[in-house]
Protein backbone atom coordinates (compact mmCIF):
# COMPACT_ATOMS: atom_id res chain seq x y z
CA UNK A 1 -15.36 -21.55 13.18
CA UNK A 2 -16.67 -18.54 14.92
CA UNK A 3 -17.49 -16.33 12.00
CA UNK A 4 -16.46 -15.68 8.64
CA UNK A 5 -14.04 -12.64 8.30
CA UNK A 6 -13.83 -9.57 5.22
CA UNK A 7 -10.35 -7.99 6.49
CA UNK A 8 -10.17 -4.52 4.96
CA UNK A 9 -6.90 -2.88 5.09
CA UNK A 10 -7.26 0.77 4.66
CA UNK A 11 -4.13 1.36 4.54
CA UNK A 12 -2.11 4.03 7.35
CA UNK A 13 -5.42 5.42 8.11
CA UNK A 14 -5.56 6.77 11.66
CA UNK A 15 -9.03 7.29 13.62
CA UNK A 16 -8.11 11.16 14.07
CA UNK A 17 -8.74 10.93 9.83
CA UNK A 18 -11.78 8.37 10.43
CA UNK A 19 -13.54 11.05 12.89
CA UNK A 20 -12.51 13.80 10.54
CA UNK A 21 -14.34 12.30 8.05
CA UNK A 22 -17.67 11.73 9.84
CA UNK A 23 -17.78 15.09 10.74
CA UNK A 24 -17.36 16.62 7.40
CA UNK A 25 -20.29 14.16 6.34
CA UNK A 26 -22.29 12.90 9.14
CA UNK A 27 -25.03 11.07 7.25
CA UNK A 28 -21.86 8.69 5.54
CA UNK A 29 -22.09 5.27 5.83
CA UNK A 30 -19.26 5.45 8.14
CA UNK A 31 -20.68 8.24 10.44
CA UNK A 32 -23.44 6.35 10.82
CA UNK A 33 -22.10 2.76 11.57
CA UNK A 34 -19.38 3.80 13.87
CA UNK A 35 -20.86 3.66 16.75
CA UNK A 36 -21.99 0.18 15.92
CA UNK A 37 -18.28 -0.82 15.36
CA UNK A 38 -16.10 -2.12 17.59
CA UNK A 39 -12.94 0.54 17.43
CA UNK A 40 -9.38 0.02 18.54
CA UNK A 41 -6.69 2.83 18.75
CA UNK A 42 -3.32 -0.28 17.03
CA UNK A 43 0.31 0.48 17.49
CA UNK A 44 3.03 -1.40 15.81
CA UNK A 45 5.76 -2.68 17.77
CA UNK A 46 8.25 -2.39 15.21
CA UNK A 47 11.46 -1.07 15.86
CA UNK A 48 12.90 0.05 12.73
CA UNK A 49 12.27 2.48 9.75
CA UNK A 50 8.37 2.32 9.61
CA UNK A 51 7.01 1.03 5.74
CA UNK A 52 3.94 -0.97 4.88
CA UNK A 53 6.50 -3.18 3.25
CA UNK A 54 7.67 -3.91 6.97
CA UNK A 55 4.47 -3.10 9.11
CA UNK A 56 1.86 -5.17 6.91
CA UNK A 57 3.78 -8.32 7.64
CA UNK A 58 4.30 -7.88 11.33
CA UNK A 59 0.34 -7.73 11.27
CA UNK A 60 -0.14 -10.37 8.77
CA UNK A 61 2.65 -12.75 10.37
CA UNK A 62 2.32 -12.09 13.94
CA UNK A 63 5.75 -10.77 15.03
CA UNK A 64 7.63 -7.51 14.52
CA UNK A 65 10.07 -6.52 12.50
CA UNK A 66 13.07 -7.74 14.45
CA UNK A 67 12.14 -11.16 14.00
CA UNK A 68 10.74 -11.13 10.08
CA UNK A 69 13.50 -8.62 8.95
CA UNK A 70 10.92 -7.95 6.10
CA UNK A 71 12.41 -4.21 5.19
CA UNK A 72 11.60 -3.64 1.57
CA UNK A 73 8.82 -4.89 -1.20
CA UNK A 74 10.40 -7.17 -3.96
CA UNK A 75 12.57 -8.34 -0.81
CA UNK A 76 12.37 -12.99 -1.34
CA UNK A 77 10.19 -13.71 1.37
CA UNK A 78 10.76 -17.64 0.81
CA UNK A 79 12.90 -18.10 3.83
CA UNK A 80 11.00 -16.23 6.18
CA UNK A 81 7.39 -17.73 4.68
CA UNK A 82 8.44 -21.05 6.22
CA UNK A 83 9.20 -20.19 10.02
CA UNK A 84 6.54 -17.36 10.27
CA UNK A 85 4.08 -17.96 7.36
CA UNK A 86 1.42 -14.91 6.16
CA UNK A 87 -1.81 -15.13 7.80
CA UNK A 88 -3.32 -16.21 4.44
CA UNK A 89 -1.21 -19.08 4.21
CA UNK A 90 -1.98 -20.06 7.56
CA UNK A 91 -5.35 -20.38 7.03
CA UNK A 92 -5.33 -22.16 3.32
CA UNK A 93 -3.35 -24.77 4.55
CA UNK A 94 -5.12 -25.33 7.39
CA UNK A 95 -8.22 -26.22 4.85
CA UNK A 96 -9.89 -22.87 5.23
CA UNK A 97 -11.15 -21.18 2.01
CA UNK A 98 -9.51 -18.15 1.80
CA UNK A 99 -9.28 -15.26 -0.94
CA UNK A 100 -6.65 -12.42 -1.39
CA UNK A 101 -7.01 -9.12 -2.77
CA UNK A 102 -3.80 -6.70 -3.17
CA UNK A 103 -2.46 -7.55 0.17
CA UNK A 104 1.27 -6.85 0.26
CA UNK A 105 3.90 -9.05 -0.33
CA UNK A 106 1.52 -11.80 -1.56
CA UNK A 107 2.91 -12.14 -4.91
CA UNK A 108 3.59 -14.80 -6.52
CA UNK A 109 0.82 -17.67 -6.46
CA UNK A 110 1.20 -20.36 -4.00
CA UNK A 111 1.64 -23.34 -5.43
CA UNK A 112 -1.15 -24.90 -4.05
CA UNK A 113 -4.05 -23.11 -5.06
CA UNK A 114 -6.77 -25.83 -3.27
CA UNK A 115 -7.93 -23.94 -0.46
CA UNK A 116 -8.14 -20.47 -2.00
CA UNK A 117 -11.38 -18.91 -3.57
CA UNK A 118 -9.19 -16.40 -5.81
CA UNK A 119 -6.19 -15.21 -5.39
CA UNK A 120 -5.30 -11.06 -6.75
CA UNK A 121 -1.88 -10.23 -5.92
CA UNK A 122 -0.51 -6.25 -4.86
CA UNK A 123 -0.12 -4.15 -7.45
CA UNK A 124 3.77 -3.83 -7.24
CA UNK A 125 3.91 -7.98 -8.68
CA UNK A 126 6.04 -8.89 -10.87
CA UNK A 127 3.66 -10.43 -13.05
CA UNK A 128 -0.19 -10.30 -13.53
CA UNK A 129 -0.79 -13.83 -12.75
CA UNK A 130 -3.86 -14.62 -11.23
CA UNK A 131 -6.22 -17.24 -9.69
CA UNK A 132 -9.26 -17.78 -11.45
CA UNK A 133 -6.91 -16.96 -14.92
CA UNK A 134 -9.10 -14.25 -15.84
CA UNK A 135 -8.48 -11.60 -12.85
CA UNK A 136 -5.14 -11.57 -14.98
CA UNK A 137 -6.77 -9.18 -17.42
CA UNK A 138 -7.54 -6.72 -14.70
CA UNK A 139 -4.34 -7.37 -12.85
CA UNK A 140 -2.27 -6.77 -16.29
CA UNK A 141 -3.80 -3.24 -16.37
CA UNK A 142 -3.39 -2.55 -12.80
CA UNK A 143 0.07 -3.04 -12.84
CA UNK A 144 0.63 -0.75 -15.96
CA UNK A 145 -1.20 1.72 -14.51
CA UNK A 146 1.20 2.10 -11.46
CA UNK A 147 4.60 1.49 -13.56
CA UNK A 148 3.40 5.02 -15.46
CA UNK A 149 2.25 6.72 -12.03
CA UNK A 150 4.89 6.49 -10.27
CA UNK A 151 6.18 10.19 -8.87
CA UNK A 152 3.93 11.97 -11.32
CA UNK A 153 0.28 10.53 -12.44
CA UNK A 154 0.54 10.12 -16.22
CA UNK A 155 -1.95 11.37 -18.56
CA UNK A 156 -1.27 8.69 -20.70
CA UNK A 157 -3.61 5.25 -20.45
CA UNK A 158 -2.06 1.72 -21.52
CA UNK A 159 -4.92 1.44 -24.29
CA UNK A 160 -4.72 -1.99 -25.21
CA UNK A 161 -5.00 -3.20 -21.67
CA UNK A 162 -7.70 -0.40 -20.56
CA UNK A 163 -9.69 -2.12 -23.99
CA UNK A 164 -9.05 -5.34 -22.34
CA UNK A 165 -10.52 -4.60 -19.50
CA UNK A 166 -13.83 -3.16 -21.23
CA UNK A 167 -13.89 -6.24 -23.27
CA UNK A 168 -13.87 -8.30 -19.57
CA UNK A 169 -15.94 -5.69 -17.52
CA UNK A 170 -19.23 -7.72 -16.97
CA UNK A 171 -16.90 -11.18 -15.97
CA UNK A 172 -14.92 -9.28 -13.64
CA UNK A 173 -17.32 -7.21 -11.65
CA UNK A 174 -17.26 -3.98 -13.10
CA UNK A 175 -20.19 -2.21 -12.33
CA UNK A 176 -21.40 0.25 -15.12
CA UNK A 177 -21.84 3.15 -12.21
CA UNK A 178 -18.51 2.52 -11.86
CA UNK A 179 -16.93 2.65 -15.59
CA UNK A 180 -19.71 5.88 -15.76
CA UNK A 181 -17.91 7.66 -12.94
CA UNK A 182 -14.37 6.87 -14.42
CA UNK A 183 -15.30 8.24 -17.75
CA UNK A 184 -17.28 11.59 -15.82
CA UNK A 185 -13.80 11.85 -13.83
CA UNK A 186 -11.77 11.56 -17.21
CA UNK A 187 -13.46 14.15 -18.88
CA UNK A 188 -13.21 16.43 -15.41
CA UNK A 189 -9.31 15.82 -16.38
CA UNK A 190 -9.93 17.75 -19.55
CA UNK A 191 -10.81 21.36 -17.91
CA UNK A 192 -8.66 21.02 -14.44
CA UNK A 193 -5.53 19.05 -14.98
CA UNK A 194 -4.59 18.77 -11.69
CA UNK A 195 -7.15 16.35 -11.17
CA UNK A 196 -4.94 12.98 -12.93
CA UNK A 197 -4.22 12.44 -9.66
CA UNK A 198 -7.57 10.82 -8.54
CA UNK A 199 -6.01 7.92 -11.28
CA UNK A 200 -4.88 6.38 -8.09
CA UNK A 201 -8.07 6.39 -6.15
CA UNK A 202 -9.74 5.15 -9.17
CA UNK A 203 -7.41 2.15 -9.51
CA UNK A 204 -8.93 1.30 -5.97
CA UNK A 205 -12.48 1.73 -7.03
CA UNK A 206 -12.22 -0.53 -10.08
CA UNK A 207 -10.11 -3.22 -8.06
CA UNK A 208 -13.12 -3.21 -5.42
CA UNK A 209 -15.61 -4.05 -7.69
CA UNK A 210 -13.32 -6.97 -9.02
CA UNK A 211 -13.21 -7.75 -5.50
CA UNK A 212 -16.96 -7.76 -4.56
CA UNK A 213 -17.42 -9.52 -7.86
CA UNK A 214 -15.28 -12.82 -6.12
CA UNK A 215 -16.24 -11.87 -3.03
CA UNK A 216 -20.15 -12.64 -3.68
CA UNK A 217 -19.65 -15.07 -5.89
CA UNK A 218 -17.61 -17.70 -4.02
CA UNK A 219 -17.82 -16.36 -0.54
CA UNK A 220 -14.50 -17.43 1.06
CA UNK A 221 -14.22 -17.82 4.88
CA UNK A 222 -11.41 -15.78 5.13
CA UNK A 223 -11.02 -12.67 2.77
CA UNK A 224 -8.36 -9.71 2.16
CA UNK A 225 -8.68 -6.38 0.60
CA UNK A 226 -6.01 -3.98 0.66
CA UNK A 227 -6.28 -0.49 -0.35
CA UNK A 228 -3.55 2.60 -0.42
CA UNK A 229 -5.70 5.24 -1.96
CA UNK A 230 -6.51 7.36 1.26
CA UNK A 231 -2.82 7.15 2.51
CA UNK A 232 -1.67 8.64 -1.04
CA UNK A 233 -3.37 11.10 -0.48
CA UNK A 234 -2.49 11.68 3.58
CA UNK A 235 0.76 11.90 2.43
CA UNK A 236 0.59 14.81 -0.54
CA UNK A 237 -2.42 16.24 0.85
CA UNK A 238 -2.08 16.14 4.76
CA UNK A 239 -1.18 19.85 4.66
CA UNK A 240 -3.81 21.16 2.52
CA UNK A 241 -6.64 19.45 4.77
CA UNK A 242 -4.92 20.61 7.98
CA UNK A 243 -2.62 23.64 7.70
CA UNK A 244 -3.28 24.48 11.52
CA UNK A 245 -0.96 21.65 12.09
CA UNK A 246 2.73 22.83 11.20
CA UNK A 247 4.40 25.84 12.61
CA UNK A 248 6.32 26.56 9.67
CA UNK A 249 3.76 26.51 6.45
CA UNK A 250 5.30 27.05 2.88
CA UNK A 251 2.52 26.33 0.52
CA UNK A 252 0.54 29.27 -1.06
CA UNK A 253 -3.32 29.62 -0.95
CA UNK A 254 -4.07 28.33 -4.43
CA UNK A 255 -2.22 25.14 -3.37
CA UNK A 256 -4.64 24.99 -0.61
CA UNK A 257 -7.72 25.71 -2.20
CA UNK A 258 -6.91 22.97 -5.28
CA UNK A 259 -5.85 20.36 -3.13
CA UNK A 260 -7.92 21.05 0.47
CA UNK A 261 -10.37 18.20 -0.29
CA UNK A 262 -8.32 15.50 -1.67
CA UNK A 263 -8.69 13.77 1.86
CA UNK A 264 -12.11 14.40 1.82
CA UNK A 265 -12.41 12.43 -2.20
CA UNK A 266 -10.52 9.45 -0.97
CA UNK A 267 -12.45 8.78 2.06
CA UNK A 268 -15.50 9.41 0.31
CA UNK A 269 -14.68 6.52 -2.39
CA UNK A 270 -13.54 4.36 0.73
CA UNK A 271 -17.41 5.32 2.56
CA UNK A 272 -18.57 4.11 -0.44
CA UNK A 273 -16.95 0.55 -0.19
CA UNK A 274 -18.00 0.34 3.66
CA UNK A 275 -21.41 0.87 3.08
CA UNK A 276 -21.28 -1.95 0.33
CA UNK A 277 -19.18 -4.13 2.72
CA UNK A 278 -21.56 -3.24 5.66
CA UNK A 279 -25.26 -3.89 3.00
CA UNK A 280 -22.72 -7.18 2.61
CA UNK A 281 -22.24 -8.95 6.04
CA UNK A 282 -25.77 -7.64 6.91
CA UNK A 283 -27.20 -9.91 4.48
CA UNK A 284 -24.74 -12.38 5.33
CA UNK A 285 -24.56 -12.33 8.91
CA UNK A 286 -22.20 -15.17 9.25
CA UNK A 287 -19.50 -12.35 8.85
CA UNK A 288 -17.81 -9.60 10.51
CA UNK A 289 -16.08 -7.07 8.89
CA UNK A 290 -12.70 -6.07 9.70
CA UNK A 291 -11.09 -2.42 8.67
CA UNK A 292 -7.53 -2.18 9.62
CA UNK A 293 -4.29 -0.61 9.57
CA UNK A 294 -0.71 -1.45 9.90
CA UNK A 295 -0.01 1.87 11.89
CA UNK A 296 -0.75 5.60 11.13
CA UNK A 297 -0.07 8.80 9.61
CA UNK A 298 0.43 12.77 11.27
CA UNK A 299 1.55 15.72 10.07
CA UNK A 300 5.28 16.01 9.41
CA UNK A 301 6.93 19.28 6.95
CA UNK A 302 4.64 21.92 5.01
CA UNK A 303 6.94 22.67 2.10
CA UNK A 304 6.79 22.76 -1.52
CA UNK A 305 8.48 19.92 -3.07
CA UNK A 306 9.59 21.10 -6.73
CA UNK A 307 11.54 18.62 -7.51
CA UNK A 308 13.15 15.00 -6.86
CA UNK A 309 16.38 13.06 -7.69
CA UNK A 310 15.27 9.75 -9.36
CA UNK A 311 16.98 7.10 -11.69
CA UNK A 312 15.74 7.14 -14.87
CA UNK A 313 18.14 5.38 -16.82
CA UNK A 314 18.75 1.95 -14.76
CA UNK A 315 21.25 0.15 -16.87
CA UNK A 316 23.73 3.97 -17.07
CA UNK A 317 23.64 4.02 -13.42
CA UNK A 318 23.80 0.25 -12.59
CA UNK A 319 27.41 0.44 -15.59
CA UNK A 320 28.83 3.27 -13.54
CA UNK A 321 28.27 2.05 -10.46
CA UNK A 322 29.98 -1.18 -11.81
CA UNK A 323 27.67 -4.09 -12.42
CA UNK A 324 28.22 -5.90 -15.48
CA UNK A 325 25.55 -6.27 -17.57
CA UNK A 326 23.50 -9.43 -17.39
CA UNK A 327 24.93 -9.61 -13.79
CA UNK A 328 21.71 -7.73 -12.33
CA UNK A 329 18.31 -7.85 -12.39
CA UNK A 330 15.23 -4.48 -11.54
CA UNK A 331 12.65 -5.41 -9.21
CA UNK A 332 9.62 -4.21 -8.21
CA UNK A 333 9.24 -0.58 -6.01
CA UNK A 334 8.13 2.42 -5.26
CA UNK A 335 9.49 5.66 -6.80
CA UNK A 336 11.91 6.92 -5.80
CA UNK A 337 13.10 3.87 -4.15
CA UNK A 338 15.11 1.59 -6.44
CA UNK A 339 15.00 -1.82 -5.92
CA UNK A 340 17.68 -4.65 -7.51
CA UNK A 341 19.22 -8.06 -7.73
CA UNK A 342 22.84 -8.41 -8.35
CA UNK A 343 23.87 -11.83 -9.12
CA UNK A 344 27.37 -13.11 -6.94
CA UNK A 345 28.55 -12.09 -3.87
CA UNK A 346 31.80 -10.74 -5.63
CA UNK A 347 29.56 -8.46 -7.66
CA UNK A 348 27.47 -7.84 -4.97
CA UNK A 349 30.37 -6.81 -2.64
CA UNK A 350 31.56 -4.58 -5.01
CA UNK A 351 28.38 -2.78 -5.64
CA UNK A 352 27.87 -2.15 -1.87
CA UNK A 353 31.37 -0.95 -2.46
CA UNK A 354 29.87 1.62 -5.00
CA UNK A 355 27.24 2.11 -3.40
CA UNK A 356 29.52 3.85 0.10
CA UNK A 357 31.45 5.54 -2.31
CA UNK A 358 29.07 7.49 -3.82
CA UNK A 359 28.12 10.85 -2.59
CA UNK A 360 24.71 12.88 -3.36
CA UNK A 361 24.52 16.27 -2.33
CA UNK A 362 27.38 15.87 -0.24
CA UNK A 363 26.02 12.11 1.45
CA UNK A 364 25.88 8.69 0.59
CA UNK A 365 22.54 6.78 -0.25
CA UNK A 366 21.00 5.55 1.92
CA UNK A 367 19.89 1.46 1.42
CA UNK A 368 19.27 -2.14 2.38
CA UNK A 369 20.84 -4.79 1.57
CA UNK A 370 19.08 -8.36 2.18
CA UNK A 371 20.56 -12.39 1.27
CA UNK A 372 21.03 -13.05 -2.14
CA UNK A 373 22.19 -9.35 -3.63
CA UNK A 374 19.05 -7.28 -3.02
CA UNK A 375 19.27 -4.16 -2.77
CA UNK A 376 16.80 -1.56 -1.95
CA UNK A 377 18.29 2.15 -2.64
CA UNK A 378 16.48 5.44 -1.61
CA UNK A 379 16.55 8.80 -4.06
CA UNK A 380 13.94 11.09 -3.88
CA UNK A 381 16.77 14.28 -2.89
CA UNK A 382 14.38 17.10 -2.68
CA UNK A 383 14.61 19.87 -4.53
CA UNK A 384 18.37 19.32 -5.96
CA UNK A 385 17.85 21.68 -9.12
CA UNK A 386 18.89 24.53 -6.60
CA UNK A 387 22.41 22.52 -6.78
CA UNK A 388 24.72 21.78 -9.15
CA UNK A 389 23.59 18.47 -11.13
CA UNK A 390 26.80 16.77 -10.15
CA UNK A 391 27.23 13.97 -7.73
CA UNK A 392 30.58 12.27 -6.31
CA UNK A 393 31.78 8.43 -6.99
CA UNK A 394 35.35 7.30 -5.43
CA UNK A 395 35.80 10.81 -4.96
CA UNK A 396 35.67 11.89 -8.79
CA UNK A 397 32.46 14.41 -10.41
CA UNK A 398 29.95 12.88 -12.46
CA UNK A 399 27.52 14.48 -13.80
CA UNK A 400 23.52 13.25 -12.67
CA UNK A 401 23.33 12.58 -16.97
CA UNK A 402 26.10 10.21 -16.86
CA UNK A 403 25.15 8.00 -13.99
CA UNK A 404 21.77 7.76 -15.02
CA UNK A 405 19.93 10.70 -12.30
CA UNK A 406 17.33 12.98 -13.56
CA UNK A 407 15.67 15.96 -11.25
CA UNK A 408 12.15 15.38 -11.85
CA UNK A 409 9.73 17.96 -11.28
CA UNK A 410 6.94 17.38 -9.40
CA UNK A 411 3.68 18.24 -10.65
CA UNK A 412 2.01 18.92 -7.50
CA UNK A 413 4.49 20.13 -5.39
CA UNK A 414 4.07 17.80 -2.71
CA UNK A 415 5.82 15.34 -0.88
CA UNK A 416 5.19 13.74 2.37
CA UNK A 417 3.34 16.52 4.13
CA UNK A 418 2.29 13.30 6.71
CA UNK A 419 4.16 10.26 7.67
CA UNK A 420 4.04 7.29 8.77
CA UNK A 421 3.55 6.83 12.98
CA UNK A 422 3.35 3.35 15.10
CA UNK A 423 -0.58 4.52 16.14
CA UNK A 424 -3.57 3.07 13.51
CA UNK A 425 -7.12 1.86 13.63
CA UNK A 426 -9.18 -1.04 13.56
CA UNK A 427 -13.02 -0.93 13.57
CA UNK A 428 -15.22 -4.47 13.72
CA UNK A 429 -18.41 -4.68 12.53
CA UNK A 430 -20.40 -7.53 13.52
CA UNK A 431 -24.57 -7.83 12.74
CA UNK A 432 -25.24 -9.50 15.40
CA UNK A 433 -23.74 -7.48 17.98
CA UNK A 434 -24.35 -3.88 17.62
CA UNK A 435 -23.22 -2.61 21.38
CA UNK A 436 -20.46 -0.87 20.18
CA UNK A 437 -17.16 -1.10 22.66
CA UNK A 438 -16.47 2.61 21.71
CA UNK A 439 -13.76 3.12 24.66
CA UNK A 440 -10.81 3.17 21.97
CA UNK A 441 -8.78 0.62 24.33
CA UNK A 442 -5.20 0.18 22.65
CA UNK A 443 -4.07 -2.82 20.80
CA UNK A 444 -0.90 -4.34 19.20
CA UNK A 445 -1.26 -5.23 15.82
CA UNK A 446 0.92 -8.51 16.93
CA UNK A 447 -2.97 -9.62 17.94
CA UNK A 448 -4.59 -9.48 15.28
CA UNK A 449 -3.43 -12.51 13.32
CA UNK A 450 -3.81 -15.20 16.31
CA UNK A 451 -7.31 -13.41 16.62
CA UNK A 452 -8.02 -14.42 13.64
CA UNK A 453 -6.48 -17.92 13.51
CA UNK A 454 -8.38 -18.62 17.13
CA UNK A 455 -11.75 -17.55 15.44
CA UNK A 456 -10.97 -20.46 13.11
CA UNK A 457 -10.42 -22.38 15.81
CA UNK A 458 -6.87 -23.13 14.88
CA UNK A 459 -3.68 -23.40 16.81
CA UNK A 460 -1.97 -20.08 17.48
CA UNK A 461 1.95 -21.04 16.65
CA UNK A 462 4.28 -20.12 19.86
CA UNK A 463 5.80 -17.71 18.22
CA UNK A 464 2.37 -15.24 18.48
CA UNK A 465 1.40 -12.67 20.96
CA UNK A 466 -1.52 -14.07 23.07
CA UNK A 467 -4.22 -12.31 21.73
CA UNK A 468 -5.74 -11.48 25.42
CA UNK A 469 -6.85 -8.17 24.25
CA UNK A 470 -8.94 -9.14 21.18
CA UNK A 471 -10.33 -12.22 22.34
CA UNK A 472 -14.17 -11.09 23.15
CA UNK A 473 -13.70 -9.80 19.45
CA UNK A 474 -13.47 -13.09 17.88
């Protein structure tokens, strides 16, 4: 083994945002290490519809999309873990101690839990399981907090699990600077509304200190941290932080002003977890740290999003649409996508049947359809309460009411003022080697798992890109 490795995936973020950021604060952790980091322009190569259900896997299994056909979260990854496993898997059953941390699709537990220091699943599990038992506390409320934050960021808090979660604090890592500046932020609720949305950031900043908490206390070889709080915001917020960027710009100044630094807030909380990271592997110098991406974000649209078509009512719309009770199951995703199960192939025939058939604004949904019924459907019609609420099945009116639709307003008016692109970052920070390669060569992300394995100084499966590129990095 060459080194120990931290793999931080800051999710989407793109090194035009990473720049950004050091020079709105040039004495951040980040500004100041950069040029001590290794730094690498990544570009996907996959072909299809760009997700970090479909581009974290290419990176974590080593081959694109066209050969994992990973398209949608909740998707059964069973088949696919056995010919191109997940990087963690790799490693663990190779015999190195690894730990995992919110990185996608790694719900549920393996079943062999030997080589693993702790094990966190993403926050869109279906369960809060958790290795050492106790992260299941924290995971519980995680996952509560994301079911009521979906489109809009509730006001509400799931009490019982929040008091849980105080009751756990000092076992779980949870620094009292950190339960200090939630309880500062929810108070800062109080006289600005608008600012529930930081919820989501703050879900990142309590799930770090979990992770640090494992992290020094059973230092793995191999580690994973995944974090989507900056690309939330790059999404809703891209347009406020960079209005010179679109040609046509809807938004009015107060929407600017209220939402200009919300880029600014998210990188800030992610500074704060580099510097840790960085004070980290300096006083553990058997590791590098690793901050990556799947791929990117740039600006797309600049207009106001006031509302969006979502299901609200599962069961109405699965009983119109034809699926028998009992004969389908919800999974896992994220609003407004809509993913299910439905059990049989007859059923399952005749939903895709019902799905073709039914028109929405004039057009059929679009969705995916994987083995064994699942189906991953896409609302999210903008701004449909300038139409009539009626939509068209087998050719007949329905009302949104009876097939389970709702227009939801949208409490911030945004949408996806960025999206996502092939081009992302990665940054290396190693102790003992300082001498920056700052030349921003280009790398596929296909390299970065047999980097990682070779550092190990395990095989690299066939099936892997030869990680030419990346090898003076390992």
């Amino acid at each position: 083994m060459d080194k120990k490795i931290i793999l931080f995936e800051l999710n989407e973020v793109p090194l035009r945002i990473i720049d950004q950021f050091c020079a709105w604060e040039p004495r951040s952790a980040l500004a100041r290490r950069l040029a001590e980091c290794r730094q690498y322009e990544t570009f996907t190569e996959d072909v299809g519809h760009l997700s970090p259900w479909t581009t974290w896997p290419t990176l974590h299994r080593g081959v694109p999309d066209t050969r994992h056909f990973i398209a949608n979260f909740g998707q059964d990854t069973r088949e696919v873990d056995r010919e191109f496993p997940a990087l963690w898997k790799l490693l663990a059953r190779s015999g190195v101690r690894t730990g995992v941390c919110g990185s996608l699709h790694s719900y549920p537990l393996p079943d062999d839990l030997q080589h693993y220091a702790f094990y966190l699943p993403d926050t869109f599990a279906a369960g809060s399981e958790c290795f050492p038992g106790h992260l299941s506390t924290f995971q519980d409320f995680n996952l509560r907090m994301v079911h009521d934050s979906a489109l809009n960021v509730s006001k509400k808090l799931p009490w019982q699990a929040a008091l849980n979660v105080l009751a756990a604090a000092p076992g779980l890592g949870l620094r009292p600077r950190t339960l200090v500046d939630v309880g500062v932020h929810l108070v800062s609720e109080r006289m600005q509304a608008w600012r529930k949305i930081r919820r989501r950031t703050y879900q990142a900043v309590l799930a770090f200190d979990v992770f640090m908490k494992q992290l020094g206390a059973t230092l793995p070889d191999f580690v994973s941290f995944f974090t989507n709080h900056v690309a939330s915001s790059l999404h809703r917020y891209w347009a406020a932080a960079f209005p010179a960027d679109y040609d046509r710009f809807g938004f009015d100044d107060h929407w600017v002003r209220t939402f200009s630094h919300e880029i600014h807030f998210t990188m800030q909380k992610f500074d704060a977890m580099f510097a840790r990271l960085v004070r980290f592997v300096d006083d553990h110098p058997d590791y590098n740290l690793w901050i990556a991406t799947s791929m990117g974000q740039a600006a797309t649209t600049a207009l106001p999003l006031e509302t969006a078509l979502l299901v609200t009512d599962v069961p109405r719309f699965m009983a119109a649409l034809g699926v028998e009770t009992g004969r389908w199951e919800r999974l896992p995703a994220m609003v407004p996508q809509l993913n299910v199960k439905v059990v049989g192939d007859r059923q399952a025939a005749e939903f895709r049947q019902a799905l073709d058939n039914l028109r929405i604004d004039g057009h059929p949904p679009r969705y995916r359809l994987a083995d064994g019924g699942f189906f991953s459907i896409d609302f999210g019609h903008p701004n449909l309460h300038l139409s009539p609420p009626v939509a068209q099945l087998a050719g007949q009116p329905h009302s949104f009411a009876d097939l389970g639709l709702q227009t939801v307003k949208v409490d911030d008016k945004s949408g996806s003022t960025a999206y996502h692109v092939p081009q992302g970052s990665l940054l290396i920070y190693d102790p003992a080697d300082r001498q920056a390669n700052r030349r921003r060569s280009q790398i596929s992300t296909l390299e970065i798992a047999p980097t990682i394995l070779r550092n190990f100084a395990l095989p690299v499966p066939a099936y892997m890109h030869n990680p030419a590129a990346l090898a003076s990095a390992a």
